[in-house]
C-alpha atoms as a PDB file:
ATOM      1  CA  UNK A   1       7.124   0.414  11.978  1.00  0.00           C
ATOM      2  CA  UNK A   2       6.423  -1.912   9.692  1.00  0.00           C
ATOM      3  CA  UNK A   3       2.724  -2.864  10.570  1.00  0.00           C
ATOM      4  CA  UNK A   4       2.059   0.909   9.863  1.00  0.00           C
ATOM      5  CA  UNK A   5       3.722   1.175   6.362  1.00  0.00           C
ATOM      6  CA  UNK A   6       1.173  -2.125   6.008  1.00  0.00           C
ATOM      7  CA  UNK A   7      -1.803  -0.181   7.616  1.00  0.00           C
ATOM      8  CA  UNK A   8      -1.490   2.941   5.205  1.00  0.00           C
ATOM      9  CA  UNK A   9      -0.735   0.688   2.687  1.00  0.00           C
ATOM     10  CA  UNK A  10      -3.858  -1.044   3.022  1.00  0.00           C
ATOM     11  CA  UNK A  11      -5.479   2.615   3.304  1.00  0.00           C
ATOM     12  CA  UNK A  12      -4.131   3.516  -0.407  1.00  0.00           C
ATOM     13  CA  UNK A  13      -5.202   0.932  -1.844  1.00  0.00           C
ATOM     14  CA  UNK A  14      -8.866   1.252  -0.675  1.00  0.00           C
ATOM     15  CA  UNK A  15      -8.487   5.327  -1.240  1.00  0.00           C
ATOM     16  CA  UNK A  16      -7.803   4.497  -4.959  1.00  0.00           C
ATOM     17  CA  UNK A  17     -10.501   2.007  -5.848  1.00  0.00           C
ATOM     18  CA  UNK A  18     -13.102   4.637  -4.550  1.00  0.00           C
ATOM     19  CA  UNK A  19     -11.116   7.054  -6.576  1.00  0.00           C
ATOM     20  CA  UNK A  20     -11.048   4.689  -9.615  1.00  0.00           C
ATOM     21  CA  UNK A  21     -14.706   4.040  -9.307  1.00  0.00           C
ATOM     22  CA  UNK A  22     -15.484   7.566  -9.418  1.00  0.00           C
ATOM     23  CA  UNK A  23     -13.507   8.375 -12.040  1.00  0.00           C
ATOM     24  CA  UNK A  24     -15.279   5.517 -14.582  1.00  0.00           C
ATOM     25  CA  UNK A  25     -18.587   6.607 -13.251  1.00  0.00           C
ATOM     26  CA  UNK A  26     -18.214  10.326 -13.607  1.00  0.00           C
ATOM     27  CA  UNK A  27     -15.988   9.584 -16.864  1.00  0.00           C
ATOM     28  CA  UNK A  28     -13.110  11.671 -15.676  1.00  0.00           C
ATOM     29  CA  UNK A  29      -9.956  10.254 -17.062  1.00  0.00           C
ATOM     30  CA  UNK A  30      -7.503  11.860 -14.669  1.00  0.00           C
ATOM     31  CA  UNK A  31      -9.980  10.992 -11.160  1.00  0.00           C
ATOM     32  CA  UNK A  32      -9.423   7.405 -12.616  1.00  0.00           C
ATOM     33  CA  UNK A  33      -5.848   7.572 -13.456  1.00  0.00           C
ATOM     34  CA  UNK A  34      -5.138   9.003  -9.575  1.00  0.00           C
ATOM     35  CA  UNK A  35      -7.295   5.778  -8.336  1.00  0.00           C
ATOM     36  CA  UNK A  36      -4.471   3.672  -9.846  1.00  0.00           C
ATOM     37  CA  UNK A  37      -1.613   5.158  -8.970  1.00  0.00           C
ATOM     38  CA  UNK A  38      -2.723   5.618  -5.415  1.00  0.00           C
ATOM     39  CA  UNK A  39      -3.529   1.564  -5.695  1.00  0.00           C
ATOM     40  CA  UNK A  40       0.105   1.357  -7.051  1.00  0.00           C
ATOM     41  CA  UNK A  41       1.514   3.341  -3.950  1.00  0.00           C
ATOM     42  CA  UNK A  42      -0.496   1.378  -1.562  1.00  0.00           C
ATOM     43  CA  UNK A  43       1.014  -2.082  -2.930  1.00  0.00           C
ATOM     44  CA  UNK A  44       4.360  -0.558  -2.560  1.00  0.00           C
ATOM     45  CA  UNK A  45       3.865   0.692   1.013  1.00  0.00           C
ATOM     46  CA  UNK A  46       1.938  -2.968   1.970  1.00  0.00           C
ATOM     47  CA  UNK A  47       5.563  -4.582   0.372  1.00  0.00           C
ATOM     48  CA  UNK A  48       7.567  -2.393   2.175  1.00  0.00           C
ATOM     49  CA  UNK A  49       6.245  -3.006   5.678  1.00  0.00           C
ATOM     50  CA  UNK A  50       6.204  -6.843   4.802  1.00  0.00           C
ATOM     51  CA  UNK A  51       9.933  -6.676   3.810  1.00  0.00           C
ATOM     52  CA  UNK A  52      10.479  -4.346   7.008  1.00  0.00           C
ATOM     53  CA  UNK A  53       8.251  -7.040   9.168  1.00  0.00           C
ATOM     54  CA  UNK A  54      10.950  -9.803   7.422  1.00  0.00           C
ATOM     55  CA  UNK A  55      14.099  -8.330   7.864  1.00  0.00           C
ATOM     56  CA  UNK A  56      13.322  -7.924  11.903  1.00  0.00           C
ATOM     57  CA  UNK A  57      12.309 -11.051  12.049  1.00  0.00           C
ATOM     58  CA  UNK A  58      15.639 -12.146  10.812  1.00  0.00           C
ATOM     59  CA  UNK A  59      17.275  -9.445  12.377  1.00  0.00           C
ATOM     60  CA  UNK A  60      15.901 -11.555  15.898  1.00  0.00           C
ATOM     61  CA  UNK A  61      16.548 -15.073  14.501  1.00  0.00           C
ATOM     62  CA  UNK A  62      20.181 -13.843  14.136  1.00  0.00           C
ATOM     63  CA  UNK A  63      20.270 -12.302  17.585  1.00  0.00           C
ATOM     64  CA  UNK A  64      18.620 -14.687  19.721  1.00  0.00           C
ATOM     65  CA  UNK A  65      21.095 -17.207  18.743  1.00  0.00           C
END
């Protein structure tokens, strides 16, 4: 569904600021690199379920009438 690609979306994104954090606190490079690309995933996954949540919606505008 598309509200769930949003939810775990939402979930990377918080997952890899913590991670980021920790990474520029502890000054480990590769903690901090994973922190952005799970932020990256998590911005894809939050655009995926929003063009999912679109395309039904159309996909119902276009049935209903």
């Amino acid at each position: 569904m598309a509200i769930d690609d949003q939810i775990e979306g939402k979930l990377d994104e918080v997952k890899g600021k913590l991670e980021e954090e920790v990474g520029k606190r502890s000054g480990d490079p590769s903690t901090e690199a994973e922190g952005l690309a799970d932020q990256f995933k998590g911005k894809a996954k939050e655009a995926l379920g929003e063009a999912k949540d679109a395309l039904n919606k159309g996909k119902e505008a276009i049935t209903n009438n």
